[in-house]
N, C-alpha and C. Protein backbone atom coordinates (compact mmCIF):
# COMPACT_ATOMS: atom_id res chain seq x y z
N UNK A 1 62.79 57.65 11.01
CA UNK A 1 62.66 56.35 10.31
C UNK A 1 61.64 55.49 11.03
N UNK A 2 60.52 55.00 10.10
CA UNK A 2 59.44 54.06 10.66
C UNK A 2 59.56 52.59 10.56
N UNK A 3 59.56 51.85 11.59
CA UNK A 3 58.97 50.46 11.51
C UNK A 3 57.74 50.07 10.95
N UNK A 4 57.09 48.77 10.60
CA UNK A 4 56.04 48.31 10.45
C UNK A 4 55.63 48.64 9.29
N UNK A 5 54.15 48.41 8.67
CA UNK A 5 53.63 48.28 7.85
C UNK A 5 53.21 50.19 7.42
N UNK A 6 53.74 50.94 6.38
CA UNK A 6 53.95 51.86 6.07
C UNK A 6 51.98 52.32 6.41
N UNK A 7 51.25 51.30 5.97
CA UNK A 7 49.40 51.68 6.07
C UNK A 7 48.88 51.19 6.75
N UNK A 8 49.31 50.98 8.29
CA UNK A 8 48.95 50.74 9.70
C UNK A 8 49.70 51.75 10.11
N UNK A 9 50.16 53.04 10.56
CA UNK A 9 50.94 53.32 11.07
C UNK A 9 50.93 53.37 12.61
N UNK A 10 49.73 53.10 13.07
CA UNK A 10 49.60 53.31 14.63
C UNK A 10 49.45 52.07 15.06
N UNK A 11 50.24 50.91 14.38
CA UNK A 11 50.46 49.70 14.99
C UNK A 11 49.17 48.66 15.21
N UNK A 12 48.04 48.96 14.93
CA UNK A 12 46.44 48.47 15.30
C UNK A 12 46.69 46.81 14.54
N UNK A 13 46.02 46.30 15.14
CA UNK A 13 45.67 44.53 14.35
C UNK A 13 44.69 45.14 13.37
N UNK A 14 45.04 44.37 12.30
CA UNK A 14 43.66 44.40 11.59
C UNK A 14 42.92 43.78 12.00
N UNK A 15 41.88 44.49 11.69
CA UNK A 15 40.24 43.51 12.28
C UNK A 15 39.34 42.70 11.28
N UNK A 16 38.99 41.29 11.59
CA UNK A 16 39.07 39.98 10.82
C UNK A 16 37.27 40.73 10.04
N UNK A 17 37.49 40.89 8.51
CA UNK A 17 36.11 41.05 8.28
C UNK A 17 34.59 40.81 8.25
N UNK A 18 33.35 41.42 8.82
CA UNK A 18 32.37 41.26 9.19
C UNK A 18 31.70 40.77 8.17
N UNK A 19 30.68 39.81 8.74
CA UNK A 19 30.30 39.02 8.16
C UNK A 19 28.46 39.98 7.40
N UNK A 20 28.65 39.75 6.25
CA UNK A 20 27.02 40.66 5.73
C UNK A 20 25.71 40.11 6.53
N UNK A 21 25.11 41.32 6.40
CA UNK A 21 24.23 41.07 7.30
C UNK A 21 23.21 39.76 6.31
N UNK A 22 22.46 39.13 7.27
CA UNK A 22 21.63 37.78 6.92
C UNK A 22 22.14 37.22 6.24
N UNK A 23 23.70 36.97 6.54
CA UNK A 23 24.35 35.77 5.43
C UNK A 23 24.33 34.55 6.91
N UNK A 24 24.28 33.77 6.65
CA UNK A 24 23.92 32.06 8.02
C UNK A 24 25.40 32.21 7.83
N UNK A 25 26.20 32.22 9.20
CA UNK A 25 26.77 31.61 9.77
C UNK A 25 27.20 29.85 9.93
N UNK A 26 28.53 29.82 9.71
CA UNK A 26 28.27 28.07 10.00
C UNK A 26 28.42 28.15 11.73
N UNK A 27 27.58 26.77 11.52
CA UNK A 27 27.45 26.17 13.66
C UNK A 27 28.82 25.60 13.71
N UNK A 28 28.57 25.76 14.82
CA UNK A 28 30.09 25.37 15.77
C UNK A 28 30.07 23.67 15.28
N UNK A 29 31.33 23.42 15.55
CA UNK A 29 32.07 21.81 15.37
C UNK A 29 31.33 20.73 16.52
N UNK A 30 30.38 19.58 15.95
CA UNK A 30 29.84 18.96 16.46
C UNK A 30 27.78 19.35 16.46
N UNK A 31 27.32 20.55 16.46
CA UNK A 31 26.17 21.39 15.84
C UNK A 31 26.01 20.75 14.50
N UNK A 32 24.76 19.92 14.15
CA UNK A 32 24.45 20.39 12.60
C UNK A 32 23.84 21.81 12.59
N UNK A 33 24.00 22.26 11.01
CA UNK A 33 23.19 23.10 10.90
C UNK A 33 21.38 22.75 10.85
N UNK A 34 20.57 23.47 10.95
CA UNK A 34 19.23 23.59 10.94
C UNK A 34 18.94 23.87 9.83
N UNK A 35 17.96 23.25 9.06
CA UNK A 35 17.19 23.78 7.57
C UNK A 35 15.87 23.64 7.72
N UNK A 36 14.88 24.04 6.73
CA UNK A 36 13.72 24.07 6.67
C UNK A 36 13.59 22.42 6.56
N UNK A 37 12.25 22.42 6.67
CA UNK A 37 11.66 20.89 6.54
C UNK A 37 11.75 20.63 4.60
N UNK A 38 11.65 19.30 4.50
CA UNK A 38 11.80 19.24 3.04
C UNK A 38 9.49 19.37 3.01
N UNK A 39 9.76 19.64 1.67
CA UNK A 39 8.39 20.07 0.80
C UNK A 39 7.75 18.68 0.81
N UNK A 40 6.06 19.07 1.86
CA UNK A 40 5.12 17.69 1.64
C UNK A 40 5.51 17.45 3.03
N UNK A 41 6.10 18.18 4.15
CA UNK A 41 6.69 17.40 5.28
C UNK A 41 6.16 18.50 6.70
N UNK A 42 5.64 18.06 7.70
CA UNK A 42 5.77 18.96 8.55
C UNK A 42 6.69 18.79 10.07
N UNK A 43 6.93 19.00 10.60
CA UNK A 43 8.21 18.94 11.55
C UNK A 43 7.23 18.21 12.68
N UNK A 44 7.43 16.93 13.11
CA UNK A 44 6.88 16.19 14.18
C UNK A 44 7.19 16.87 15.94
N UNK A 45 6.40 16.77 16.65
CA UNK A 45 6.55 17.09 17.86
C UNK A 45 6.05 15.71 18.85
N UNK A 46 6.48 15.36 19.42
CA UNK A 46 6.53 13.50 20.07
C UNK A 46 6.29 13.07 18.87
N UNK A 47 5.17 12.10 18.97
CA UNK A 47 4.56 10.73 17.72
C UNK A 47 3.53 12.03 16.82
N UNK A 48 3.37 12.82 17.36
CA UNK A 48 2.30 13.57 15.98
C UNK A 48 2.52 13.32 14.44
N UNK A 49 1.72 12.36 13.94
CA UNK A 49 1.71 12.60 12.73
C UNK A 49 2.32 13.41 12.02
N UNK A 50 2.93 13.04 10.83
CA UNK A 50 3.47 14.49 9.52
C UNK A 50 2.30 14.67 9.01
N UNK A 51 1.46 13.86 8.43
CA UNK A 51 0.56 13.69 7.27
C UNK A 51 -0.74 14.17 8.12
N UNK A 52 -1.85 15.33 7.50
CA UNK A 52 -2.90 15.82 8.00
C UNK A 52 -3.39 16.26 6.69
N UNK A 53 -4.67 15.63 7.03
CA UNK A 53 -6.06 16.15 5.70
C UNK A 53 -6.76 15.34 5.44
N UNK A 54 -7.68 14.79 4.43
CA UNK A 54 -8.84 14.23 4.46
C UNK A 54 -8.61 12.62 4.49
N UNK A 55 -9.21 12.08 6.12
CA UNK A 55 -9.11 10.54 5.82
C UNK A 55 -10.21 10.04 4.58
N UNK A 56 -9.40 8.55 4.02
CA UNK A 56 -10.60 8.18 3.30
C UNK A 56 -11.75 8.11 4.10
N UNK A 57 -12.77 7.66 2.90
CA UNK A 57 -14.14 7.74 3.47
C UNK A 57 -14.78 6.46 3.78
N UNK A 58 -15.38 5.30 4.01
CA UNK A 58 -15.46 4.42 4.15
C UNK A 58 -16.30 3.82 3.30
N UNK A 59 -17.33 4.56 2.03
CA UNK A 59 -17.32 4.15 0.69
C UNK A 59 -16.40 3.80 -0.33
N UNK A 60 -15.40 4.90 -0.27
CA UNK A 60 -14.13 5.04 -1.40
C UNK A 60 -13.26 3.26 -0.71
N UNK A 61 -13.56 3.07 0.38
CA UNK A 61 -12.49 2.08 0.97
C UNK A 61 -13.17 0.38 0.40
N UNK A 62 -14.54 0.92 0.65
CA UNK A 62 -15.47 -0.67 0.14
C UNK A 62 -15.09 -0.73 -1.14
N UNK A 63 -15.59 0.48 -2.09
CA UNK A 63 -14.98 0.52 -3.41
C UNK A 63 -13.95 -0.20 -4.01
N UNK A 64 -12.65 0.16 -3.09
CA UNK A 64 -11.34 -0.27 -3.71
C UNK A 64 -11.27 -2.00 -3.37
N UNK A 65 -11.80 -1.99 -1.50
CA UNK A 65 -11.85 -3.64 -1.64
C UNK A 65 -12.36 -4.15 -2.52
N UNK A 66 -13.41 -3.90 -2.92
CA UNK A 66 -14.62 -4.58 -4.02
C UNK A 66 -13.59 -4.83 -5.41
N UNK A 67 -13.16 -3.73 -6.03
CA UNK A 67 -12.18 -4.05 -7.15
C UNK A 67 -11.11 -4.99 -6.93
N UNK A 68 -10.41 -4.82 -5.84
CA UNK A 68 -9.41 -5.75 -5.32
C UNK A 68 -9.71 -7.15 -5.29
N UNK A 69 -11.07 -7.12 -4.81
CA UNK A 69 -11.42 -8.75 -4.63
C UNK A 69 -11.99 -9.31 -6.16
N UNK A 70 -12.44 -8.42 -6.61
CA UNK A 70 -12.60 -8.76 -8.45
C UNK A 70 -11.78 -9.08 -8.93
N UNK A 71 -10.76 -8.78 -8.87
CA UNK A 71 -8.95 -8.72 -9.46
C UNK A 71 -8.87 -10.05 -9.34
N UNK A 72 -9.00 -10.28 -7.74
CA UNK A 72 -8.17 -11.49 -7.62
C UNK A 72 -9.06 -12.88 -7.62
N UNK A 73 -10.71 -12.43 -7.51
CA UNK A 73 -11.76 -13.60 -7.91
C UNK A 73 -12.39 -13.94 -8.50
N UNK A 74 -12.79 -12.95 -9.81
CA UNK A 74 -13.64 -13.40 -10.50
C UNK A 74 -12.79 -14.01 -11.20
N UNK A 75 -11.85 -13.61 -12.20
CA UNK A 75 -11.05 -15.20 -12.84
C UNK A 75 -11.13 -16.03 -12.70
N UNK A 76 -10.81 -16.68 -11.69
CA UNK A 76 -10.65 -18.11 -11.03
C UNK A 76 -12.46 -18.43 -11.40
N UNK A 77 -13.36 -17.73 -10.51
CA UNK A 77 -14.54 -18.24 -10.74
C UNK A 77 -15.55 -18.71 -12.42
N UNK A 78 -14.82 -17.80 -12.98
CA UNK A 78 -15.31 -17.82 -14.14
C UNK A 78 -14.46 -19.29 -14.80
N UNK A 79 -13.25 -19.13 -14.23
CA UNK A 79 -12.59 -20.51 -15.08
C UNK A 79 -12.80 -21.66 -14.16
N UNK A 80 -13.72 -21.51 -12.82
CA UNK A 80 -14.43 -22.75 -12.82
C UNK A 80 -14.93 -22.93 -13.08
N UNK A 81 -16.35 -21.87 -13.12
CA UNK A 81 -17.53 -22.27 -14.14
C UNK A 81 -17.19 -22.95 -15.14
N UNK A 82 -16.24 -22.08 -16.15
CA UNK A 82 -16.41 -23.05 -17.61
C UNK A 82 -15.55 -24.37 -17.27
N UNK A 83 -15.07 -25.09 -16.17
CA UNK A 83 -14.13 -26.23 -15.85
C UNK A 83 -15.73 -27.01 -15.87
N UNK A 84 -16.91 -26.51 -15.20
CA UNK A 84 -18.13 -27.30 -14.01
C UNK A 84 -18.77 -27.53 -15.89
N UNK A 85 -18.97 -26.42 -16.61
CA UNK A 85 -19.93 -26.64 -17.99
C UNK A 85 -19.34 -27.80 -18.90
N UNK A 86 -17.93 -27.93 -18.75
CA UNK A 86 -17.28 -28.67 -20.02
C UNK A 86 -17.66 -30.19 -19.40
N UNK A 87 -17.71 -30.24 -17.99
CA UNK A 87 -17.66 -31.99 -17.07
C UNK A 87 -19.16 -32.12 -17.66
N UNK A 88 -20.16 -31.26 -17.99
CA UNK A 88 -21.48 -31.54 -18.15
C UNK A 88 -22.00 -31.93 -19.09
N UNK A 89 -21.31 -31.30 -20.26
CA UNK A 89 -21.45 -31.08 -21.61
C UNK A 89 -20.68 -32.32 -22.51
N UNK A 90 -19.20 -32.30 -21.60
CA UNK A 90 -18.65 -33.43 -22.61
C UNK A 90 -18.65 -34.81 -22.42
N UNK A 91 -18.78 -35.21 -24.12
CA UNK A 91 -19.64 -36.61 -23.83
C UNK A 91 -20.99 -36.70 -24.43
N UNK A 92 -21.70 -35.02 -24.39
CA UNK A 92 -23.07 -35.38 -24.82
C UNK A 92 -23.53 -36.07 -26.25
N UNK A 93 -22.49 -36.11 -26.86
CA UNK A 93 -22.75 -37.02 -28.31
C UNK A 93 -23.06 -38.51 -27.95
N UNK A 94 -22.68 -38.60 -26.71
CA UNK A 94 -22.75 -40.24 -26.40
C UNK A 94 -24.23 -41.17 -26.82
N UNK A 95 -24.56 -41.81 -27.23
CA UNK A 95 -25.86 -42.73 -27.18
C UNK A 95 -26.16 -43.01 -25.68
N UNK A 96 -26.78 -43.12 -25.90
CA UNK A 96 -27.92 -43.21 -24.33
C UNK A 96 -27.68 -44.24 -23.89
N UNK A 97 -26.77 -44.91 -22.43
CA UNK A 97 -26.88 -45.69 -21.97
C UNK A 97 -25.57 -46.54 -22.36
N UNK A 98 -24.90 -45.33 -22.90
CA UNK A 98 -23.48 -46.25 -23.77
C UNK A 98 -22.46 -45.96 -22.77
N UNK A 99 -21.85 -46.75 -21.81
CA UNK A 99 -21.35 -46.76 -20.82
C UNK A 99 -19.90 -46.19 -20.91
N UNK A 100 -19.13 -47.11 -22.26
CA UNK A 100 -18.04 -47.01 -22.65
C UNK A 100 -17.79 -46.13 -23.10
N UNK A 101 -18.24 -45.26 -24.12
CA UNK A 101 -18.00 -43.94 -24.52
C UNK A 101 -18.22 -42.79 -23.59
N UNK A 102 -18.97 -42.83 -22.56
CA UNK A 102 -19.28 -41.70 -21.07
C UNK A 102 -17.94 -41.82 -20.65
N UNK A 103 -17.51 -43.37 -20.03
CA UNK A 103 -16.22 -43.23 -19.25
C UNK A 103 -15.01 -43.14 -19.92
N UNK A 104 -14.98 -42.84 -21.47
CA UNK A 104 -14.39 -42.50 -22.49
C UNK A 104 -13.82 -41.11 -22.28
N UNK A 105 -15.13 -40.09 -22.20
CA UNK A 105 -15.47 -38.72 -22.13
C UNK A 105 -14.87 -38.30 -20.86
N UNK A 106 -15.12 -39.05 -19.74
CA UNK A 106 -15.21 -38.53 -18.28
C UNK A 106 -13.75 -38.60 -18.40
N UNK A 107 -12.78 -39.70 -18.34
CA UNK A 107 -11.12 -39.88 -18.69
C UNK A 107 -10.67 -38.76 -19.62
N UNK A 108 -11.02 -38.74 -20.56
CA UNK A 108 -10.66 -37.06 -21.33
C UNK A 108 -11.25 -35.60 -20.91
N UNK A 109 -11.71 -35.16 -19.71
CA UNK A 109 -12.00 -34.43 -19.09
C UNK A 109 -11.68 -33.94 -17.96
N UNK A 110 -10.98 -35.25 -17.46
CA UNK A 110 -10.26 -34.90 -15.91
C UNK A 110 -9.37 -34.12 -16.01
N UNK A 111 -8.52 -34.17 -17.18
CA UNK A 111 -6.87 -33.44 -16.85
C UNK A 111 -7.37 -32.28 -17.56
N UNK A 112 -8.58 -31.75 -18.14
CA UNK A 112 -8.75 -30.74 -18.57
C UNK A 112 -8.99 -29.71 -17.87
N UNK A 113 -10.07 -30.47 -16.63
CA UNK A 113 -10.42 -29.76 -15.56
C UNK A 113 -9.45 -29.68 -14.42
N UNK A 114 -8.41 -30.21 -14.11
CA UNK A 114 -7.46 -30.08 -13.32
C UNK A 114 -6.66 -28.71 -14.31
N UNK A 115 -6.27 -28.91 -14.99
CA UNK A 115 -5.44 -27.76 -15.58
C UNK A 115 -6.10 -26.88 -15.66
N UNK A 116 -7.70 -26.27 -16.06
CA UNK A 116 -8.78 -25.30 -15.76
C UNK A 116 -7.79 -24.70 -14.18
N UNK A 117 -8.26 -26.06 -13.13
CA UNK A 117 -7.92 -25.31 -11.89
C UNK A 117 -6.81 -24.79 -11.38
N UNK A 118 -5.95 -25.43 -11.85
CA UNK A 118 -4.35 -24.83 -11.51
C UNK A 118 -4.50 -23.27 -11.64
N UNK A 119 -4.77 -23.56 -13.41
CA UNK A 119 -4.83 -21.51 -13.80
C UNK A 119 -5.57 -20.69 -12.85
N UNK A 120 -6.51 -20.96 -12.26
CA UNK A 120 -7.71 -20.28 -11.29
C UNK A 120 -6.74 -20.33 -10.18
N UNK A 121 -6.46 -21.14 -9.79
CA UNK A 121 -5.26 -20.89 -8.21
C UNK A 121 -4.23 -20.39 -8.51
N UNK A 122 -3.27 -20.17 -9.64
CA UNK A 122 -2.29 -19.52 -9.87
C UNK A 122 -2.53 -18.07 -10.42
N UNK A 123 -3.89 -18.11 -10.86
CA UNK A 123 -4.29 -16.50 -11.01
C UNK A 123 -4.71 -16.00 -9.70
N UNK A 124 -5.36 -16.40 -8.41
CA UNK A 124 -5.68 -15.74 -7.45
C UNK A 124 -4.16 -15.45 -6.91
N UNK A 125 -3.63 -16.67 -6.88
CA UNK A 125 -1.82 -16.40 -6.08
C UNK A 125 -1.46 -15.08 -6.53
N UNK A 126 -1.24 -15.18 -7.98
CA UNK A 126 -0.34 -14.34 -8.57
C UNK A 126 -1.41 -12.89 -8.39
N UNK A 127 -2.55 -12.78 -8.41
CA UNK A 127 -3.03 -11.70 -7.84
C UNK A 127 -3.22 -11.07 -6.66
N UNK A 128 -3.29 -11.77 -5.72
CA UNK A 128 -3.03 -11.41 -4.41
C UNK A 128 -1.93 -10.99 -4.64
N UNK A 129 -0.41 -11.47 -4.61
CA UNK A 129 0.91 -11.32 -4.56
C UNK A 129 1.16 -9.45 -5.24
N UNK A 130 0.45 -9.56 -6.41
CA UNK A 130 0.51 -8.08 -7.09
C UNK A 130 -0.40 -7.31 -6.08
N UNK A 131 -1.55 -7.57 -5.96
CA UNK A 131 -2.03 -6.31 -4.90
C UNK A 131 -1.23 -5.81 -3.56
N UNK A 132 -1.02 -7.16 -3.00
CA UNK A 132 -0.18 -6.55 -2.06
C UNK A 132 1.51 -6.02 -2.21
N UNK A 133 1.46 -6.42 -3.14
CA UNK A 133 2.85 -5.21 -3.59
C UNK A 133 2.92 -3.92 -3.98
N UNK A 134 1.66 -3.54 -4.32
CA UNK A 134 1.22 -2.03 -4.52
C UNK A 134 0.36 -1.59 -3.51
N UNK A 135 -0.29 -2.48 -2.56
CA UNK A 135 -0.37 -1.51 -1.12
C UNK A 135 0.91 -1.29 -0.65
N UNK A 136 1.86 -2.53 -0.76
CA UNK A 136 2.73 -2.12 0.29
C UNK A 136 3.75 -0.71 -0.26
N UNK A 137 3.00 -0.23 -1.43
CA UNK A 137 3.90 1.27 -2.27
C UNK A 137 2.70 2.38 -1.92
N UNK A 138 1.44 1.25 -1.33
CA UNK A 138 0.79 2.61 -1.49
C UNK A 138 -0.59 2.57 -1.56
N UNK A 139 -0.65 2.21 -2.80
CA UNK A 139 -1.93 2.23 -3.34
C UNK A 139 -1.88 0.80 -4.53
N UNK A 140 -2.92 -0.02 -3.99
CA UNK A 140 -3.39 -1.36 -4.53
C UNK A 140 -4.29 -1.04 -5.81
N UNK A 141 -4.34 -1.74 -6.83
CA UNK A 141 -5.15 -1.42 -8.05
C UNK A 141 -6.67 -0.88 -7.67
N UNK A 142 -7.25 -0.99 -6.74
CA UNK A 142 -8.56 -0.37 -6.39
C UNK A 142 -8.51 0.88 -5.42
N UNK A 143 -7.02 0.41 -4.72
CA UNK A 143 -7.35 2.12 -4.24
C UNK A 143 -6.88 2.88 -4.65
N UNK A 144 -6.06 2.75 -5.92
CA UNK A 144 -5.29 3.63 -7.16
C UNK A 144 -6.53 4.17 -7.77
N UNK A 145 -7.84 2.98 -8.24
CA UNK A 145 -8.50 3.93 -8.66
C UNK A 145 -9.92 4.58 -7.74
N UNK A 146 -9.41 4.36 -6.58
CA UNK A 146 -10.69 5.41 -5.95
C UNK A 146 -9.69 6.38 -5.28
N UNK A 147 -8.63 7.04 -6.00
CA UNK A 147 -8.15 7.86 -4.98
C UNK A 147 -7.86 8.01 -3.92
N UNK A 148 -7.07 6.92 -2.97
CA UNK A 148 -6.82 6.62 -1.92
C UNK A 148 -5.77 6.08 -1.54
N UNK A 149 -5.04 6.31 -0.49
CA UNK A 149 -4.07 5.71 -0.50
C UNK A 149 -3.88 5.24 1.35
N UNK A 150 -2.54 4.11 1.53
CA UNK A 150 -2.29 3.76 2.69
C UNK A 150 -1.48 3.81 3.45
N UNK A 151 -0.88 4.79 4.31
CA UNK A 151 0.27 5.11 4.74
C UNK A 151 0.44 4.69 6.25
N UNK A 152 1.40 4.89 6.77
CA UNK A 152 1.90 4.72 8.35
C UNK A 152 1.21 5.86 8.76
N UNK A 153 0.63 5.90 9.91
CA UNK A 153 0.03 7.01 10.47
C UNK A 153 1.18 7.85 11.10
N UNK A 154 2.21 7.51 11.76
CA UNK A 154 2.92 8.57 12.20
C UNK A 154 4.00 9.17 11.12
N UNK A 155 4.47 8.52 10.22
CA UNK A 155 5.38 8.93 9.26
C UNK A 155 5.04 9.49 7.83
N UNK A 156 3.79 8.89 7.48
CA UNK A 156 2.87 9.35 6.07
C UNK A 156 3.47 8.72 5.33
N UNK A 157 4.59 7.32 5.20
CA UNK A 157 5.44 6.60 4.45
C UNK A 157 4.33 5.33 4.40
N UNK A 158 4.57 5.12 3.28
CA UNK A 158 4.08 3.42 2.43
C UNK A 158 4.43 2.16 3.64
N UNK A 159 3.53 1.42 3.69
CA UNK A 159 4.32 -0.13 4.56
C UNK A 159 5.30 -0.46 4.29
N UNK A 160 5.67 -0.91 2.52
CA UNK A 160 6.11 -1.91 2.40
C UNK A 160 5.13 -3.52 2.19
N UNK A 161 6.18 -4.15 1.30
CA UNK A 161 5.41 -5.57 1.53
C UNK A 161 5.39 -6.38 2.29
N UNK A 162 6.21 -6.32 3.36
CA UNK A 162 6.00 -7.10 4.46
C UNK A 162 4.98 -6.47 5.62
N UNK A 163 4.99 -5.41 5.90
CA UNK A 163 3.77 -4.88 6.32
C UNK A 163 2.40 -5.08 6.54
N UNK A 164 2.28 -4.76 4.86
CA UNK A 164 0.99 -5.19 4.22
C UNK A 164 0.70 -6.38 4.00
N UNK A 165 1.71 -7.54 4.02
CA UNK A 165 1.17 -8.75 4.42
C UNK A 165 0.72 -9.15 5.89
N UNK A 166 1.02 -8.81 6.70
CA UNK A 166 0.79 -8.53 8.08
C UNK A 166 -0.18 -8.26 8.38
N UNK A 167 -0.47 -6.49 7.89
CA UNK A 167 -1.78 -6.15 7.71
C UNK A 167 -2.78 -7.16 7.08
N UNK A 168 -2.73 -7.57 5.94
CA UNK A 168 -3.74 -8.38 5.55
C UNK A 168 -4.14 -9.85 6.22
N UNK A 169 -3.63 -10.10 7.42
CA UNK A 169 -3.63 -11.20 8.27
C UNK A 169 -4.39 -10.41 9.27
N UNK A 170 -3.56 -9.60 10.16
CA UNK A 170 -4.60 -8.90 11.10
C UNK A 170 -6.46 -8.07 10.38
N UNK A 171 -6.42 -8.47 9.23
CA UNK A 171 -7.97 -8.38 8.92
C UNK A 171 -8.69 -9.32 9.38
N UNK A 172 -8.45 -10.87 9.75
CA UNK A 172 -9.18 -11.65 10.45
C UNK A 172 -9.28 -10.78 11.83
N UNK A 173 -8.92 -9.95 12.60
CA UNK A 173 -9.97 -9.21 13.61
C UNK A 173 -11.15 -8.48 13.61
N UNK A 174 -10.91 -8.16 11.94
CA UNK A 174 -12.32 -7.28 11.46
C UNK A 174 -13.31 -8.29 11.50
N UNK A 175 -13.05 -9.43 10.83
CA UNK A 175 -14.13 -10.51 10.57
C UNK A 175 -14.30 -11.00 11.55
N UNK A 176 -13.56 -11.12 12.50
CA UNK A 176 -13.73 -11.97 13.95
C UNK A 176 -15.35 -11.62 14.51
N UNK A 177 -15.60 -10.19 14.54
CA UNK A 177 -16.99 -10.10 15.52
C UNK A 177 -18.18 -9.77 14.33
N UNK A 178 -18.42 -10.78 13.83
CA UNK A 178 -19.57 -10.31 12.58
C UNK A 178 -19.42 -9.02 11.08
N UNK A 179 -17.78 -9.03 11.35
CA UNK A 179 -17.54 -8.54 10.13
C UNK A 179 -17.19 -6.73 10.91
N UNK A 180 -17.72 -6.61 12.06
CA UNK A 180 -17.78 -5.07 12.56
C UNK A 180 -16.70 -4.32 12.38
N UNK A 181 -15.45 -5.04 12.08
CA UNK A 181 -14.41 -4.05 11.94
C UNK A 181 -14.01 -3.82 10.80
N UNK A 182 -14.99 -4.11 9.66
CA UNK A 182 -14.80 -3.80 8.44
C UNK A 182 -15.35 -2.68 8.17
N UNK A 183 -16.86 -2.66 9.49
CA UNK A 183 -17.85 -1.10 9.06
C UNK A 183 -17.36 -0.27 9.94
N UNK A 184 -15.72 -0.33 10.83
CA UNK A 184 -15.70 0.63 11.76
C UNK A 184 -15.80 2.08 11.19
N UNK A 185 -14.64 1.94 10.17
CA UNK A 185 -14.66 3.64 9.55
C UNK A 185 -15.39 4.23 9.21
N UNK A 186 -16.78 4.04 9.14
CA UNK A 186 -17.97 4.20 8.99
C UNK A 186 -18.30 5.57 9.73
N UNK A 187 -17.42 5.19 11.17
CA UNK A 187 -18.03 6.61 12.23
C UNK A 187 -16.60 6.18 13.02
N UNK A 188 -15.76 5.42 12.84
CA UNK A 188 -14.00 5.98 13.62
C UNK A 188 -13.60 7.62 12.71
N UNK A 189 -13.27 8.43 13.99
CA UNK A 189 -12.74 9.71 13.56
C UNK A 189 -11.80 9.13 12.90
N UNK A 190 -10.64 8.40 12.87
CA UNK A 190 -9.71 8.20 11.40
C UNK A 190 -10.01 7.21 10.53
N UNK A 191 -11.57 7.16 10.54
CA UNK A 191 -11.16 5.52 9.58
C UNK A 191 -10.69 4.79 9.26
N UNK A 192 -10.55 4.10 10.85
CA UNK A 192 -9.94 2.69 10.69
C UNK A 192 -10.35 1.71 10.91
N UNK A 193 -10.41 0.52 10.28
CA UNK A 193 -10.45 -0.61 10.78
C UNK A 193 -9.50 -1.07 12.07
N UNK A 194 -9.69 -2.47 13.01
CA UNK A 194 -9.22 -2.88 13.67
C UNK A 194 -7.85 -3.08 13.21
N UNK A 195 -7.78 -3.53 12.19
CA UNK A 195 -6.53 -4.18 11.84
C UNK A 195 -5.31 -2.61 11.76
N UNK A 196 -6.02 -1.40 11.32
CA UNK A 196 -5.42 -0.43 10.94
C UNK A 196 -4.85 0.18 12.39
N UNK A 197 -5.41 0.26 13.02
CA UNK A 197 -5.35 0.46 14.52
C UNK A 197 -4.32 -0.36 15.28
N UNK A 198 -4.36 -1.83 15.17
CA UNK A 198 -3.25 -2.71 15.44
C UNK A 198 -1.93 -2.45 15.09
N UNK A 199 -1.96 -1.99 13.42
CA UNK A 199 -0.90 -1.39 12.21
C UNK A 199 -0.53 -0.01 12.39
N UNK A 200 -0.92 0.60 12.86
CA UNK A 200 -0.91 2.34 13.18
C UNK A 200 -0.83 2.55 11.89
N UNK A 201 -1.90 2.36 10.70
CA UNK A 201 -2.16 2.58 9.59
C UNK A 201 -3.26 3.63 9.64
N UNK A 202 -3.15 4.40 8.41
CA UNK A 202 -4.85 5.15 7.75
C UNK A 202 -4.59 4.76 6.19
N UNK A 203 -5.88 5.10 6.03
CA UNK A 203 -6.13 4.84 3.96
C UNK A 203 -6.85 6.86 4.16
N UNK A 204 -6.01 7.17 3.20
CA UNK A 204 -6.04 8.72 3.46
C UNK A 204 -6.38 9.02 1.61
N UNK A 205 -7.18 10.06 1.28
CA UNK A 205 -7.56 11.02 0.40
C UNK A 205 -6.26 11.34 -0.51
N UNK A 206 -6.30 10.96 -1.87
CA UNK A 206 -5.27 11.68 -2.81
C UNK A 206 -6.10 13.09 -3.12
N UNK A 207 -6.72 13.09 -3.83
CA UNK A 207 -8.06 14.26 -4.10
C UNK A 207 -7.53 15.61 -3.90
């Protein structure tokens, strides 16, 4: 007469089943596991940059300023002009030398030209305010369209808008010495301006 399990008969432990070959293992308690890097990303070693490939160029960069500063100036200028033509013009029905009807004209012209200017200062505000809310994502309406964009140099991530307001203050260092740190990227191996350098910024190649 036998004890035990009739299909063990020689008493053995069963042995806990092996795991298939190249199936991952979980890590021990307190271990994360390890995964690949996510896609668009390369694994940093100290401060090395993620992001590598073509800095902008320092045409594509004048470019986008140039649109940027259109954005936010010719409006205004144009709606002074026509504020400066209407102070010139109106009135000209007047008779020559007719005092009362000029300062007639000039009194119905002031609040025209004040309200002209408001719109011109509330269009540069409100344009500045939009550009720098799309650098601070990235790319500002001019460097959206020259293919360019502005990232953190060590992370390849967007500023932000507080950033990029920052940044756009530290551009008075470019202008500080005759404008030179506007033509640095010209011949800086990363094309940067001063201010970008201060920012640990680049304006880098979509392309």
């Amino acid at each position: 007469m036998s004890f035990g399990n009739p299909y063990n008969p020689y008493g053995q432990q069963p042995q806990p089943p092996q795991a298939q070959y190249g199936a991952q293992q979980p890590a021990p308690y307190g271990h994360p596991q390890q995964g690949a890097p996510g896609y668009g990303y390369q694994q940093q070693l100290g401060t090395a940059p993620v992001w590598h490939g073509a800095y902008a160029s320092w045409g594509a960069r004048f470019g986008a300023t140039l649109i940027d500063f259109l954005i936010a100036v010719l409006v205004p200028i144009i709606i002074v002009a026509i504020s400066m033509l209407l102070r010139h013009t109106w009135g000209s029905d007047c008779e020559y030398l007719d005092i009362e009807c000029t300062n007639a004209a000039k009194r119905q012209i002031i609040p025209v030209m004040f309200a002209l200017w408001a719109l011109a200062f509330l269009w540069s505000v409100a344009a500045n305010i939009v550009i720098l809310v799309k650098e601070g994502k990235g790319a500002s309406p001019g460097k959206k369209a020259m293919k360019i964009r502005l990232i953190r140099e060590e992370t390849g991530l967007p500023l932000g808008f507080g950033m990029a307001l920052l940044r756009r203050i530290c551009h008075g260092l470019d202008g500080a010495a005759c404008n030179i740190g506007y033509l640095w990227p010209a011949w800086d191996a990363k094309g940067q301006t001063f201010a970008d350098k201060v920012m640990r910024t680049v304006v880098v190649s979509t392309k």
